[in-house]
N, C-alpha and C. Protein backbone atom coordinates (compact mmCIF):
# COMPACT_ATOMS: atom_id res chain seq x y z
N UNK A 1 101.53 108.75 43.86
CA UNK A 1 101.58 108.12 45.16
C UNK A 1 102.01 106.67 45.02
N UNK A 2 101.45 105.89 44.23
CA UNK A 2 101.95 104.45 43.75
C UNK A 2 103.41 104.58 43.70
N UNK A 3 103.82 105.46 42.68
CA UNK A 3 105.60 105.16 42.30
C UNK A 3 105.97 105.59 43.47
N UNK A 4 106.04 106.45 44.77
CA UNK A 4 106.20 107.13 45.81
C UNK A 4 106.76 105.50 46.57
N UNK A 5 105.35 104.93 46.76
CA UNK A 5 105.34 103.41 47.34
C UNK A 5 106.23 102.47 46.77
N UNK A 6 106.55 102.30 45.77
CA UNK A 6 106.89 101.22 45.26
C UNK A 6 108.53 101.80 45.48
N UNK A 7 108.91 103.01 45.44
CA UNK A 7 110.08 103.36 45.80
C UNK A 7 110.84 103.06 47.20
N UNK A 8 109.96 103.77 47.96
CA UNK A 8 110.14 103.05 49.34
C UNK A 8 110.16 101.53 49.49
N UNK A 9 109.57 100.48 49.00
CA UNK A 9 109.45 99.24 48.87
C UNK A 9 110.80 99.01 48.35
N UNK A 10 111.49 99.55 47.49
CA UNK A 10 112.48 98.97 46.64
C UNK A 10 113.64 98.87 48.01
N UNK A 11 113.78 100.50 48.58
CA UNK A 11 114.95 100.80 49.32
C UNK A 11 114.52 100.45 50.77
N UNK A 12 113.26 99.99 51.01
CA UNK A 12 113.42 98.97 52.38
C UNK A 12 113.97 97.36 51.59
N UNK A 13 113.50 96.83 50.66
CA UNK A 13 113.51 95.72 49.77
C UNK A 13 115.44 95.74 49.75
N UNK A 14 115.90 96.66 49.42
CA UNK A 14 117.29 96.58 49.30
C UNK A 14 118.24 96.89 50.71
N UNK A 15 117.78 97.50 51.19
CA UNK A 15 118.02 97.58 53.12
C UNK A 15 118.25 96.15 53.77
N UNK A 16 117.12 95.58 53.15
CA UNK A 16 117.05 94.32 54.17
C UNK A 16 117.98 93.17 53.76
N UNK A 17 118.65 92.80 52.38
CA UNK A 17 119.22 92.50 51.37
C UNK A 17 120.37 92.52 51.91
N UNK A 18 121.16 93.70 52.39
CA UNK A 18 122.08 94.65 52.81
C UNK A 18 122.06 93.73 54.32
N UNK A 19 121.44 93.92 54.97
CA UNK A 19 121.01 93.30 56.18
C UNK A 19 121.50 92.02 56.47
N UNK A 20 120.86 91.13 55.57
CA UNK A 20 120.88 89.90 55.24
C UNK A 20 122.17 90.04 54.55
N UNK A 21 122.39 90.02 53.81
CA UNK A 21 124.01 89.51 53.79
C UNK A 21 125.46 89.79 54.34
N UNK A 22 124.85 90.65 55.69
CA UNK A 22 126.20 91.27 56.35
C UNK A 22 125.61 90.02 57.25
N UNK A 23 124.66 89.26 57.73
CA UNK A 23 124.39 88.83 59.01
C UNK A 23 124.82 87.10 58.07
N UNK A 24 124.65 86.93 56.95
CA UNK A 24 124.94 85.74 56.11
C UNK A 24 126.60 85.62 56.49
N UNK A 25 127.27 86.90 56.33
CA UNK A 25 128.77 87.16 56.08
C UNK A 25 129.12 87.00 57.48
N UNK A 26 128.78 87.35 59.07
CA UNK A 26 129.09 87.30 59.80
C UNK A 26 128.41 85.77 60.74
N UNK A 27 127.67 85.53 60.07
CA UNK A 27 127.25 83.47 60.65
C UNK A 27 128.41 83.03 59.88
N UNK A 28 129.02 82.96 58.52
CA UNK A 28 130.15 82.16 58.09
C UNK A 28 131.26 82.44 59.06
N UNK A 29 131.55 83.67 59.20
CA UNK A 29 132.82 83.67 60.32
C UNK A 29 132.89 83.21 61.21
N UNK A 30 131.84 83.48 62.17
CA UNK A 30 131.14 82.97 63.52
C UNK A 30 131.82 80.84 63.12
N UNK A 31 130.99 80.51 62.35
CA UNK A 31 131.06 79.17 62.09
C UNK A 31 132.46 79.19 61.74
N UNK A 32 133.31 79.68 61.13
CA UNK A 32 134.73 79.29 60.46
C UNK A 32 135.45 79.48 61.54
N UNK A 33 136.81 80.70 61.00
CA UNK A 33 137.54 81.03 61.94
C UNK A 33 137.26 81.59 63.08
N UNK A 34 136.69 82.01 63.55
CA UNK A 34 135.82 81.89 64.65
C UNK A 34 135.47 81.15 65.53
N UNK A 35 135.31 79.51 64.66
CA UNK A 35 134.72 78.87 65.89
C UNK A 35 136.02 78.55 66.22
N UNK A 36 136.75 78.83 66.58
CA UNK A 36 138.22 78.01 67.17
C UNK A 36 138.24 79.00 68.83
N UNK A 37 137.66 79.89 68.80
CA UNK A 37 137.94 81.13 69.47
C UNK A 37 136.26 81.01 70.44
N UNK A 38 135.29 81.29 69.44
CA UNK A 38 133.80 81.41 70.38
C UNK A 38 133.44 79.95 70.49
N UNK A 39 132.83 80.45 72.17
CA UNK A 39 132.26 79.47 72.34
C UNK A 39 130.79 79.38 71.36
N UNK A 40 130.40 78.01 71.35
CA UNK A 40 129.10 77.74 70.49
C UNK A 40 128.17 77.04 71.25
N UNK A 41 127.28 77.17 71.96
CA UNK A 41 126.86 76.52 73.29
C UNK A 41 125.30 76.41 72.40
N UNK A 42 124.45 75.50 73.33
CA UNK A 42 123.22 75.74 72.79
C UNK A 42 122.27 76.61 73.42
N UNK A 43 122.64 77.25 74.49
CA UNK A 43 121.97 78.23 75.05
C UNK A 43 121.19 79.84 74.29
N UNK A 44 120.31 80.01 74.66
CA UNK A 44 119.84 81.29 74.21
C UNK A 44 120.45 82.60 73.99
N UNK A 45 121.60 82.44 75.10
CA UNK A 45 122.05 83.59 75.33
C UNK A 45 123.13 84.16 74.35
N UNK A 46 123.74 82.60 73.86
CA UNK A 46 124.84 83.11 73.27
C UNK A 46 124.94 83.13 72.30
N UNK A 47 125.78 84.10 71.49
CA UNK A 47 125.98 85.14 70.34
C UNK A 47 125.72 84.10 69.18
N UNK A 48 126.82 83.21 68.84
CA UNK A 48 126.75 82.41 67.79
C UNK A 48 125.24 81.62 68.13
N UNK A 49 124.96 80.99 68.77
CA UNK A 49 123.60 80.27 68.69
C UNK A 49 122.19 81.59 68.00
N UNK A 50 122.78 82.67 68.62
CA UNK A 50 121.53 83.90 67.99
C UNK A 50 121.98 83.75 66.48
N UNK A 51 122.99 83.65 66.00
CA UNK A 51 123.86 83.86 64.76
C UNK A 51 123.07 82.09 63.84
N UNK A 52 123.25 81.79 64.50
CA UNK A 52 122.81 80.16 63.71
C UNK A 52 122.06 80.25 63.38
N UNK A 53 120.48 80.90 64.47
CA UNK A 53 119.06 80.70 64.58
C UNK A 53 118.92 81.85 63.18
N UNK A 54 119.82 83.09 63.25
CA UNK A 54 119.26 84.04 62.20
C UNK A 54 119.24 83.11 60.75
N UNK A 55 120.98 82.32 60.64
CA UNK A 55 121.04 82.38 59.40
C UNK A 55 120.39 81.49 58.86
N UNK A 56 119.44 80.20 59.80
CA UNK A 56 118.48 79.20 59.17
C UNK A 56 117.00 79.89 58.84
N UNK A 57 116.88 81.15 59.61
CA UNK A 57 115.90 81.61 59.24
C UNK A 57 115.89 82.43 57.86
N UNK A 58 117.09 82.83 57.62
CA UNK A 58 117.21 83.26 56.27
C UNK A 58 117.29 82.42 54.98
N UNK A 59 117.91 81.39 55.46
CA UNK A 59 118.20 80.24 54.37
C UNK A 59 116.73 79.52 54.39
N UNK A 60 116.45 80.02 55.15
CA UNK A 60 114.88 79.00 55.11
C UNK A 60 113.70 79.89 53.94
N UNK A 61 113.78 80.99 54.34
CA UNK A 61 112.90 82.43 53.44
C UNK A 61 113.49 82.48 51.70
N UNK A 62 115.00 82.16 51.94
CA UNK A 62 116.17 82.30 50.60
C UNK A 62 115.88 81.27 49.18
């Protein structure tokens, strides 16, 4: 049951990894070529500001 757990741990552990660096890969774009195109407002609503808030929260945990 332990190795059972620790398995699942690994492949949520590597899921989120996966996660995190598609959302790392898509805040650089957002910020790069991108920003020429999206707007970047400071509002809640919008995409890149959700995109900013993720990737300081990751760089903050990182």
């Amino acid at each position: 049951m332990l190795s059972e757990s620790l398995l699942a741990a690994s492949r949520i552990t590597d899921a989120c990894m996966e996660i995190s660096s598609g959302l790392l890969e898509d805040a650089a774009y957002v910020r790069g070529a991108a920003s020429e195109h999206a707007w970047i407002g400071d509002g809640p609503d919008n995409l890149p500001t959700l995109v900013r808030s993720l990737l300081a929260r990751v760089e903050a945990t990182g």
